[in-house]
Structures are given as C-alpha cells and as structure tokens.
N, C-alpha and C. Protein backbone atom coordinates (compact mmCIF):
# COMPACT_ATOMS: atom_id res chain seq x y z
N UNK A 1 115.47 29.12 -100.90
CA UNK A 1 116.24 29.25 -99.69
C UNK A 1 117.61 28.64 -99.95
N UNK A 2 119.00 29.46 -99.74
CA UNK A 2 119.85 28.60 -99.61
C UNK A 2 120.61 29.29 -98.04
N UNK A 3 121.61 27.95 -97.94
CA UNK A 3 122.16 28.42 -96.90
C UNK A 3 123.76 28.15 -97.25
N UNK A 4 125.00 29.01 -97.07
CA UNK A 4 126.34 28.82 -97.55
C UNK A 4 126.97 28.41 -96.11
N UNK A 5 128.31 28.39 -96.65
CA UNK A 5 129.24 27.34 -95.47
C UNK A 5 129.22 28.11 -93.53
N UNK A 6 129.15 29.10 -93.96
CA UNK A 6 128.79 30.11 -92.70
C UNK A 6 127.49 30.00 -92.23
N UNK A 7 126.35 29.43 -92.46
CA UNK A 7 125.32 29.06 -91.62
C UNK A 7 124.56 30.28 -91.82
N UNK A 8 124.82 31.19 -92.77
CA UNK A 8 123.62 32.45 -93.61
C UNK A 8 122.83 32.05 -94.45
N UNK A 9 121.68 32.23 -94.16
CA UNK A 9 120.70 31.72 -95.22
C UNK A 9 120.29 33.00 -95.96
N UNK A 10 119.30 33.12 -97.31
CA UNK A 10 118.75 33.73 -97.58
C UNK A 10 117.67 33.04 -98.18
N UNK A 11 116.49 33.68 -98.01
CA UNK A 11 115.19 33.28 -98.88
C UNK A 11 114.98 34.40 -99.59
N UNK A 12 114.52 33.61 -100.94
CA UNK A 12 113.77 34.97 -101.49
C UNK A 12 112.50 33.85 -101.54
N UNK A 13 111.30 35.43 -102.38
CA UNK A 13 109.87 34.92 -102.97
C UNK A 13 109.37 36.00 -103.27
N UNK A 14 108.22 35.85 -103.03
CA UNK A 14 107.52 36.90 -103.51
C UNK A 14 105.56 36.34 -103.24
N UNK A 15 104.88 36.92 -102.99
CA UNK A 15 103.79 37.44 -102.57
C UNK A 15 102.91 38.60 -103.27
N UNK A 16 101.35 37.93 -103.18
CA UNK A 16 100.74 39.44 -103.23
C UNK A 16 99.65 40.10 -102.59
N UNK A 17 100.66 39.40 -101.31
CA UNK A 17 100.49 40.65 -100.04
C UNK A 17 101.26 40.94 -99.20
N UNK A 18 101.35 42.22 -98.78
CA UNK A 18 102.62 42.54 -98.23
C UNK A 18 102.88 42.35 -96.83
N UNK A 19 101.97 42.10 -96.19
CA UNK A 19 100.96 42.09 -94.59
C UNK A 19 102.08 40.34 -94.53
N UNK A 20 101.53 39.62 -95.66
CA UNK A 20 101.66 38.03 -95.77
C UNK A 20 103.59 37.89 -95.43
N UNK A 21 104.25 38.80 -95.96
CA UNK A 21 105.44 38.44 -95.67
C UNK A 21 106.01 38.89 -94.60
N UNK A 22 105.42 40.27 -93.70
CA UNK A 22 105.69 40.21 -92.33
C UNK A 22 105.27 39.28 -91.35
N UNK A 23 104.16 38.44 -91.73
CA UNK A 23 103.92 37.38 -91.31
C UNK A 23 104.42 36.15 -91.01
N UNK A 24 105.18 36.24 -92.37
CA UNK A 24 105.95 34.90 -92.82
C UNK A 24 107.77 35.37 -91.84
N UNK A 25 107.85 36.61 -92.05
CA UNK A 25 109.06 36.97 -90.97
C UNK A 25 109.18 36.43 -89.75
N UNK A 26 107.68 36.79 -89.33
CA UNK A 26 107.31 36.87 -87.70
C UNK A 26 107.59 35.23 -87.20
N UNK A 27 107.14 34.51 -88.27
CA UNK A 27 106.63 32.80 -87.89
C UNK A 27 108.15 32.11 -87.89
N UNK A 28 108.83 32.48 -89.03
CA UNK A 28 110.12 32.15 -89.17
C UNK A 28 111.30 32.51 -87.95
N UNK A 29 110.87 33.71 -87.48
CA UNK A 29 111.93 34.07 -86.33
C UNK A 29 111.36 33.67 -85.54
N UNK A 30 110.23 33.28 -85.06
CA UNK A 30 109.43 32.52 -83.88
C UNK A 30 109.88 31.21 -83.58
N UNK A 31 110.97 30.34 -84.78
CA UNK A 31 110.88 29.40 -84.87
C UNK A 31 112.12 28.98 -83.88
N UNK A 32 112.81 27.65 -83.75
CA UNK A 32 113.84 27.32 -83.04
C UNK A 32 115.32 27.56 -83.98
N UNK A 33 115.31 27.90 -85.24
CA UNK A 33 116.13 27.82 -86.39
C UNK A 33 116.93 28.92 -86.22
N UNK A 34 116.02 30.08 -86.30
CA UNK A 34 116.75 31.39 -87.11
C UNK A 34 117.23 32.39 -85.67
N UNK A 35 116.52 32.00 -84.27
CA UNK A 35 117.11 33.09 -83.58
C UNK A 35 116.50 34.36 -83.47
N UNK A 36 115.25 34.84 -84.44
CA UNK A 36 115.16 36.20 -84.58
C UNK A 36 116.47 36.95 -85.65
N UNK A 37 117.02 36.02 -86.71
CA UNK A 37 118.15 37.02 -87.25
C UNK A 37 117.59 37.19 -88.26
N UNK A 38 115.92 36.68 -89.08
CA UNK A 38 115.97 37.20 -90.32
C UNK A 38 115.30 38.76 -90.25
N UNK A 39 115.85 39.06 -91.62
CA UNK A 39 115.36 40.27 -92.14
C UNK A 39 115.48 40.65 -93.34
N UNK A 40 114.67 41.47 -93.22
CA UNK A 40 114.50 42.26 -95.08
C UNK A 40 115.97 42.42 -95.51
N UNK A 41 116.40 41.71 -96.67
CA UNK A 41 117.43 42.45 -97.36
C UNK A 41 116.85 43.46 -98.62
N UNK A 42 115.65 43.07 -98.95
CA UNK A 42 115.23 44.07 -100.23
C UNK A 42 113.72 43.61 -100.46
N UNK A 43 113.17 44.17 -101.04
CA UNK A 43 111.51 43.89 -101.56
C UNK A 43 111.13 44.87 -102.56
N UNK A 44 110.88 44.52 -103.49
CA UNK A 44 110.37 45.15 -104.67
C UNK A 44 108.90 44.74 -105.24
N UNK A 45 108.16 45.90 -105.24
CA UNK A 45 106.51 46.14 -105.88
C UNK A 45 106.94 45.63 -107.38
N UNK A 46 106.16 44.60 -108.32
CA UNK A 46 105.93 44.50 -109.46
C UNK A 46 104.60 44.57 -109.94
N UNK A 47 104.14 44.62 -111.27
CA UNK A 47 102.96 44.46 -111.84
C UNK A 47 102.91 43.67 -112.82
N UNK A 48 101.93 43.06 -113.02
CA UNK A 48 101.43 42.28 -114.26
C UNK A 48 99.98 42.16 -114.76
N UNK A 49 99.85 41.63 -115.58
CA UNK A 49 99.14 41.52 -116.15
C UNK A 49 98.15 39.91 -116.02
N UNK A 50 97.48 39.49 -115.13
CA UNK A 50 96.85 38.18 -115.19
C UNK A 50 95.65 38.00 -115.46
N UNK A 51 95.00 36.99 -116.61
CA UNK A 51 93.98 36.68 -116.96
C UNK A 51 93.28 38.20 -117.21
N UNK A 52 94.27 39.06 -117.97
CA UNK A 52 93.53 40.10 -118.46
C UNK A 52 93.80 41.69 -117.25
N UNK A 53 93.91 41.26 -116.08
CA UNK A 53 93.91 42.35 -114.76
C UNK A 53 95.08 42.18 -114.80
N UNK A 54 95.73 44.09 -114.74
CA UNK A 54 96.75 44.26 -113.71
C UNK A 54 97.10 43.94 -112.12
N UNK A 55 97.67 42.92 -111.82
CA UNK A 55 97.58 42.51 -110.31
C UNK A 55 98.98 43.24 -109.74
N UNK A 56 99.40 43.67 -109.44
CA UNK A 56 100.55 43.93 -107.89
C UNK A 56 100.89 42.82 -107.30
N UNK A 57 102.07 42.58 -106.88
CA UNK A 57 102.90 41.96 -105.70
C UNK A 57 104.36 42.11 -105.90
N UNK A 58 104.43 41.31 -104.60
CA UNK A 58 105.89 42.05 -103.71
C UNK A 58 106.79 41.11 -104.13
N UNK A 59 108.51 41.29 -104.50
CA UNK A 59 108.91 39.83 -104.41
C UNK A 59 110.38 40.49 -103.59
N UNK A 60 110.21 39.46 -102.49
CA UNK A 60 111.54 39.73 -101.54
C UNK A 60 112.72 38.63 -101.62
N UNK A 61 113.55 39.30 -100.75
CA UNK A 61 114.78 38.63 -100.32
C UNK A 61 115.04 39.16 -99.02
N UNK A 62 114.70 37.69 -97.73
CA UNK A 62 115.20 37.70 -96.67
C UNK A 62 116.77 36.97 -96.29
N UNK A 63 117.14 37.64 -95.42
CA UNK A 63 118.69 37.20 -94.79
C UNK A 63 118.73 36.46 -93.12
N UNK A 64 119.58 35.96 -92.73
CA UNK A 64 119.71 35.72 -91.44
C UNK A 64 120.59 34.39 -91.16
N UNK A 65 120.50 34.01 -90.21
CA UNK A 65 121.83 32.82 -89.99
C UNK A 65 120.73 32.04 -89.15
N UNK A 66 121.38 30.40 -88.98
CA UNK A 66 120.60 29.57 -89.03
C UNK A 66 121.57 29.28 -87.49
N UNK A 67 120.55 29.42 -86.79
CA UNK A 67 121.24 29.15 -85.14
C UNK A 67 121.24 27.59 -84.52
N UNK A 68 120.29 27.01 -84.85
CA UNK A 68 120.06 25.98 -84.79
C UNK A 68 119.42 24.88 -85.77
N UNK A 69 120.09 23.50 -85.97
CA UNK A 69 119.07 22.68 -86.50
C UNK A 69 118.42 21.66 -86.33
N UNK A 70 118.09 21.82 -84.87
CA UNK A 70 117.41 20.93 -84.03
C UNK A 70 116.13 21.11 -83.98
N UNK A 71 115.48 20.66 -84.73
CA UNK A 71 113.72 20.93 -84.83
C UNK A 71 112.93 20.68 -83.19
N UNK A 72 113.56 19.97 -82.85
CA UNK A 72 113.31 19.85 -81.24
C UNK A 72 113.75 20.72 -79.93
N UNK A 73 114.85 21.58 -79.92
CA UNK A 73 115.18 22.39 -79.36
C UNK A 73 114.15 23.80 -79.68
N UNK A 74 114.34 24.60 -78.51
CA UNK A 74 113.71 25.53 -78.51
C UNK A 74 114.70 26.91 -78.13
C-alpha cells in the first residue's frame, strides 16, 4: 500500500481467490478511510507451479483516495 502527497493510495496483492478480493474491496470501502473510492485498477490471472501442482491466482492493483484518517470517525 502506498499513499502519495495527494491522499491516493494504491494497494496491490494478489490472492488465490478471486471472490476473496471483492471481499477485501467491499470491507475496505466499508471502512471510515477510503469513502467507497477504491477500485480495480487492474488484476491479472497467473499460474504456477507449487509443491509439484499447477495452482492459479489473481494478483491486483487497487486505487482510491484516503478520505479520512480518523479511525474513530465514521
């Protein structure tokens, strides 16, 4: 996560499930911080190879501005 002098943050990560990061959207804009401004800037399907299995997951980059940083405000 960073956030620049304009109060825009972006997160990236990544997941491997895709359900898990609309989730992680939902909780984040729910919060007192973001306002409802994040959103998908991009998400890309990868594959690999772990402990032998091809596994899948997602790795994103969310955007949005940071409205507040009053953990106490709502």
């Amino acid at each position: 996560m960073s956030i620049n002098e304009k109060h825009e943050v972006t997160i990236t990560g990544g997941s491997y499930s895709p359900r898990a990061i609309g989730e992680f959207i939902t909780a984040i804009n729910d919060s007192p911080y973001f306002g409802g401004s994040i959103t998908p800037s991009s998400q890309e399907n990868k594959q690999e190879i772990l402990d032998g299995v091809m596994t899948s997951y997602e790795l994103f980059e969310l955007k949005g501005k940071v409205i507040n940083y009053d953990m106490r405000s709502k």
